[in-house]
N, C-alpha and C. Protein backbone atom coordinates (compact mmCIF):
# COMPACT_ATOMS: atom_id res chain seq x y z
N UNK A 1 -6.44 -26.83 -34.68
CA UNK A 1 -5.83 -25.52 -34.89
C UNK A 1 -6.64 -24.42 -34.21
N UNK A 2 -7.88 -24.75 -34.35
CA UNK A 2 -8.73 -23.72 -33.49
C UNK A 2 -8.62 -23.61 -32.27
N UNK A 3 -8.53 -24.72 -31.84
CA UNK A 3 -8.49 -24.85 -30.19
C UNK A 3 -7.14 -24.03 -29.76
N UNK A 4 -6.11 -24.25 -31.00
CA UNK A 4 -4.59 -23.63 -30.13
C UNK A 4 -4.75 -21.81 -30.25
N UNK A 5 -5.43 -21.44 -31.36
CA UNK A 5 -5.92 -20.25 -31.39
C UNK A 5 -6.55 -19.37 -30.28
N UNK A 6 -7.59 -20.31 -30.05
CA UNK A 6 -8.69 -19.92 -28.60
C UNK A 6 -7.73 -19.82 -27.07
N UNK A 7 -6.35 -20.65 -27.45
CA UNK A 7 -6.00 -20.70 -26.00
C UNK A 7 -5.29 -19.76 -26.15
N UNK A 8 -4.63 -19.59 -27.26
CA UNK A 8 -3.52 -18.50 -26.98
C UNK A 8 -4.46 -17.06 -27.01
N UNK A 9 -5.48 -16.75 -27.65
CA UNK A 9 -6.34 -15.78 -27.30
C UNK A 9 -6.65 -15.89 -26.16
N UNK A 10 -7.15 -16.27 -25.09
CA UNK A 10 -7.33 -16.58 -23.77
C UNK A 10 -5.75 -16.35 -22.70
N UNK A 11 -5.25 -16.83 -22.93
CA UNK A 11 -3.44 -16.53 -22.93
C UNK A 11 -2.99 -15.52 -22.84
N UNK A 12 -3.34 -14.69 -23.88
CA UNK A 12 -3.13 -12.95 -24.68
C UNK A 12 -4.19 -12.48 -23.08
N UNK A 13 -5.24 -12.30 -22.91
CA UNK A 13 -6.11 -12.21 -22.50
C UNK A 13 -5.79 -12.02 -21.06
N UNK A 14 -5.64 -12.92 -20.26
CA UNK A 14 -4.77 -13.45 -19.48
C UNK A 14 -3.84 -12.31 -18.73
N UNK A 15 -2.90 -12.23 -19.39
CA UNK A 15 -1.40 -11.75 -19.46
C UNK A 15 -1.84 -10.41 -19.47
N UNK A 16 -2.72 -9.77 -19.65
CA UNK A 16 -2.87 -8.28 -20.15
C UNK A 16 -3.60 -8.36 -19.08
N UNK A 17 -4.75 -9.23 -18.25
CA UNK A 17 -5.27 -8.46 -16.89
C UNK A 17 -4.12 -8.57 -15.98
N UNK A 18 -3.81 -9.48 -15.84
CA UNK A 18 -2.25 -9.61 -14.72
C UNK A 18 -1.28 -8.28 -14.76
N UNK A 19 -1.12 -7.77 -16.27
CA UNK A 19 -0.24 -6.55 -16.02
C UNK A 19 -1.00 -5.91 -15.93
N UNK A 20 -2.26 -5.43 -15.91
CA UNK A 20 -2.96 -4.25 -15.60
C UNK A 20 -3.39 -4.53 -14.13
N UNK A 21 -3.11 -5.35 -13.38
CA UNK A 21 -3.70 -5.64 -12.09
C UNK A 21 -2.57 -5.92 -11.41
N UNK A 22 -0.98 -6.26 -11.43
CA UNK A 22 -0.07 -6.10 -10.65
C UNK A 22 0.47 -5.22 -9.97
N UNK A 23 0.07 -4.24 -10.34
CA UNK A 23 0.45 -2.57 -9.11
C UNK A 23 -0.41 -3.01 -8.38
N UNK A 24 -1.90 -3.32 -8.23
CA UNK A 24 -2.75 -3.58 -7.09
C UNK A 24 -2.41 -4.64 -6.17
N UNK A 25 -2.00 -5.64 -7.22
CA UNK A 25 -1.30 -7.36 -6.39
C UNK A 25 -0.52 -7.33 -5.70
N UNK A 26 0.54 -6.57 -6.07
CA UNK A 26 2.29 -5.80 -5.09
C UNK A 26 1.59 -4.97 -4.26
N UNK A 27 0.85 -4.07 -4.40
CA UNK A 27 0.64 -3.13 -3.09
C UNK A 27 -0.20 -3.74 -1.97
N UNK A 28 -1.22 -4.72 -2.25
CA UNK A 28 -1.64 -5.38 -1.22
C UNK A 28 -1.01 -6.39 -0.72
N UNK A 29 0.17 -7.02 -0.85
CA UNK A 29 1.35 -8.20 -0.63
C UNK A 29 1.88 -7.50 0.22
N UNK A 30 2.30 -5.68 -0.27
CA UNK A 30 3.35 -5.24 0.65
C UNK A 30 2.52 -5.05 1.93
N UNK A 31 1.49 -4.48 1.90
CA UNK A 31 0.63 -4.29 2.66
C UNK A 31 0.64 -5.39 3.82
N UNK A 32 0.41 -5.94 3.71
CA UNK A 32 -0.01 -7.17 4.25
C UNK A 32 1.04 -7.82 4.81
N UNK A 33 2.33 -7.53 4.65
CA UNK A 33 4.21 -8.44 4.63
C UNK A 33 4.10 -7.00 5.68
N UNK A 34 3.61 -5.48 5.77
CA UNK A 34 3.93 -4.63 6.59
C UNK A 34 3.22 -5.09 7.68
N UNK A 35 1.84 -5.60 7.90
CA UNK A 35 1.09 -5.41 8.54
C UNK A 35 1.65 -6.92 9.76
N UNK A 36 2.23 -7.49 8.72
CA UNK A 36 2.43 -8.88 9.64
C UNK A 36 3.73 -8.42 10.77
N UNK A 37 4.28 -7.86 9.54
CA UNK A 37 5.64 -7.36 10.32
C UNK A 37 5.89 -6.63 11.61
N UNK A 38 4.52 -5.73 11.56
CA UNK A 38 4.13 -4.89 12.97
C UNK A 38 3.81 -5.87 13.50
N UNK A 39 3.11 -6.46 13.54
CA UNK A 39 3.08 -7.57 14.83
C UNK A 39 3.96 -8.56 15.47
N UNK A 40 4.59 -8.98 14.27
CA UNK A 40 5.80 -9.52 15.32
C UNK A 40 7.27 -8.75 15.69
N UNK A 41 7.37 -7.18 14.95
CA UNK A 41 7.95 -6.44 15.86
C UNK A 41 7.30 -6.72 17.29
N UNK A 42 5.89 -5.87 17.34
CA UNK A 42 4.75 -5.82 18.94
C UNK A 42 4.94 -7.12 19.24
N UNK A 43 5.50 -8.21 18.85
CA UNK A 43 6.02 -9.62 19.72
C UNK A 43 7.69 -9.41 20.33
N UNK A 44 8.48 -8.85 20.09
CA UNK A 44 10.17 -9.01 19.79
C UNK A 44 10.25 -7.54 20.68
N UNK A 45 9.55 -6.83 20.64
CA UNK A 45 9.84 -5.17 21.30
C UNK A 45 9.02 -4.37 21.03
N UNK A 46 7.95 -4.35 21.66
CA UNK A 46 6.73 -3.73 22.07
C UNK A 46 7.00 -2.33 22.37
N UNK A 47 8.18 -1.99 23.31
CA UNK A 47 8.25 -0.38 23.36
C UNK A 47 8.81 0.54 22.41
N UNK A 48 9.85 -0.09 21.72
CA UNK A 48 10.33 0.24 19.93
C UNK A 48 9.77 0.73 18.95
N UNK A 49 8.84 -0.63 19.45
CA UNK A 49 7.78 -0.73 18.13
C UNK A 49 6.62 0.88 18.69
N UNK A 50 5.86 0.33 19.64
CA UNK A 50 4.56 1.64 19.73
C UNK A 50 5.46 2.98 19.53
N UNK A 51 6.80 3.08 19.97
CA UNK A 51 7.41 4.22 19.75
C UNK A 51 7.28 4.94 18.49
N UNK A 52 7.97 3.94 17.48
CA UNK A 52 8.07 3.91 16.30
C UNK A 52 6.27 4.42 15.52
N UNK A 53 5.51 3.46 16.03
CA UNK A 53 3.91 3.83 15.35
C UNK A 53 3.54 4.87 15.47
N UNK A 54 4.07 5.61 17.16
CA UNK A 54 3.62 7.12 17.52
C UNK A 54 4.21 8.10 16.79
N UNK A 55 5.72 8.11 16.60
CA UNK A 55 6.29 8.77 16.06
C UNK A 55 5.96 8.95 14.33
N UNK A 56 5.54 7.98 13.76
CA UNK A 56 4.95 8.42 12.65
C UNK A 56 3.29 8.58 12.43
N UNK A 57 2.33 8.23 13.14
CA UNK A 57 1.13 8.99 13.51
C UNK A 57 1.17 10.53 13.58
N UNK A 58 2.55 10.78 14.73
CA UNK A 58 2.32 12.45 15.32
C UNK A 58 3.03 13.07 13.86
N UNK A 59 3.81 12.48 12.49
CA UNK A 59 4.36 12.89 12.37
C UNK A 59 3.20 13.62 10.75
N UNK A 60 2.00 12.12 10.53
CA UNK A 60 1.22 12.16 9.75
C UNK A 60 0.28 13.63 10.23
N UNK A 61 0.02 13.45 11.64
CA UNK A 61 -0.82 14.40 12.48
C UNK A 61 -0.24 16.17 11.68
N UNK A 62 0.83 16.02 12.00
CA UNK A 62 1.57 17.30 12.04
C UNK A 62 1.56 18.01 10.16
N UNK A 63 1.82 16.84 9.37
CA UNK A 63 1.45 17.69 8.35
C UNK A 63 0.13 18.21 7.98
N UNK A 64 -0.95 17.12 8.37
CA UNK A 64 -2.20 17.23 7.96
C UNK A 64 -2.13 18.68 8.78
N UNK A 65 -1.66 19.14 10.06
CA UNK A 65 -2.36 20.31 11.01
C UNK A 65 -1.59 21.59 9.77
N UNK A 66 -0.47 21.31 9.43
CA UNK A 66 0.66 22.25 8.69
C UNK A 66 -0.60 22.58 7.13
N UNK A 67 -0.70 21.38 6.65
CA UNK A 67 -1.26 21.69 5.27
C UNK A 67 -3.15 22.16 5.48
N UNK A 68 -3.52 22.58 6.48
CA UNK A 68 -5.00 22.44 7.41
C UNK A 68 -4.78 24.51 7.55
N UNK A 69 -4.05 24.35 8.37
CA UNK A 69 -3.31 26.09 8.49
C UNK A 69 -2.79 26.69 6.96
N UNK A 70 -2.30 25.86 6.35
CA UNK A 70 -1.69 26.71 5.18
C UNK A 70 -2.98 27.04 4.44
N UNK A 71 -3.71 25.72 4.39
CA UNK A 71 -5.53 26.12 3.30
C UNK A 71 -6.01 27.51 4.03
N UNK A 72 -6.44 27.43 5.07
CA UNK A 72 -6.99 28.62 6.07
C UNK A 72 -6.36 29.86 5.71
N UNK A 73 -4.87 29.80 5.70
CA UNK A 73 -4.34 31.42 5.70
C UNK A 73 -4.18 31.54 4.21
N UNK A 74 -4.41 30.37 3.12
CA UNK A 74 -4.64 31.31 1.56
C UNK A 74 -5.82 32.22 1.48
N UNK A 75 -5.89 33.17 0.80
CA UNK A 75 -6.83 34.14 0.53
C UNK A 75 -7.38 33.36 -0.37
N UNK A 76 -8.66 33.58 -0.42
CA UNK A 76 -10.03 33.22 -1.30
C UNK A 76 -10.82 34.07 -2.88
């Protein structure tokens, strides 16, 4: 009886790091399912694809410069 106790405590145990650690598990899966994915786009259509990477680089670029200017012209 003890032993079935200990497992299902261990069990309990278990189950509670998995849900506290599955937002991290899914975001590095997706991560990783994205990262593969760019590459075999850059296999299938290479000019699409870098298009596509530039266009959201310049597009990351552009807010950081937007939200960079907006800090600067608040008053202090």
């Amino acid at each position: 009886m003890e032993f079935l106790l200990l497992w299902w405590d261990n069990l309990d145990d278990s189950l509670g790091a998995a849900r506290h650690l599955a937002p991290k598990i899914l975001g590095f899966l997706l991560a990783f399912a994205l990262f593969a994915l760019t590459g075999f786009a850059l296999l299938l259509a290479p000019q699409v694809t870098l298009a596509a990477i530039g266009l959201m680089l310049s597009a990351s670029l552009y807010d950081y410069w937007r939200r960079r200017r907006a800090a600067l012209a608040e008053p202090r």
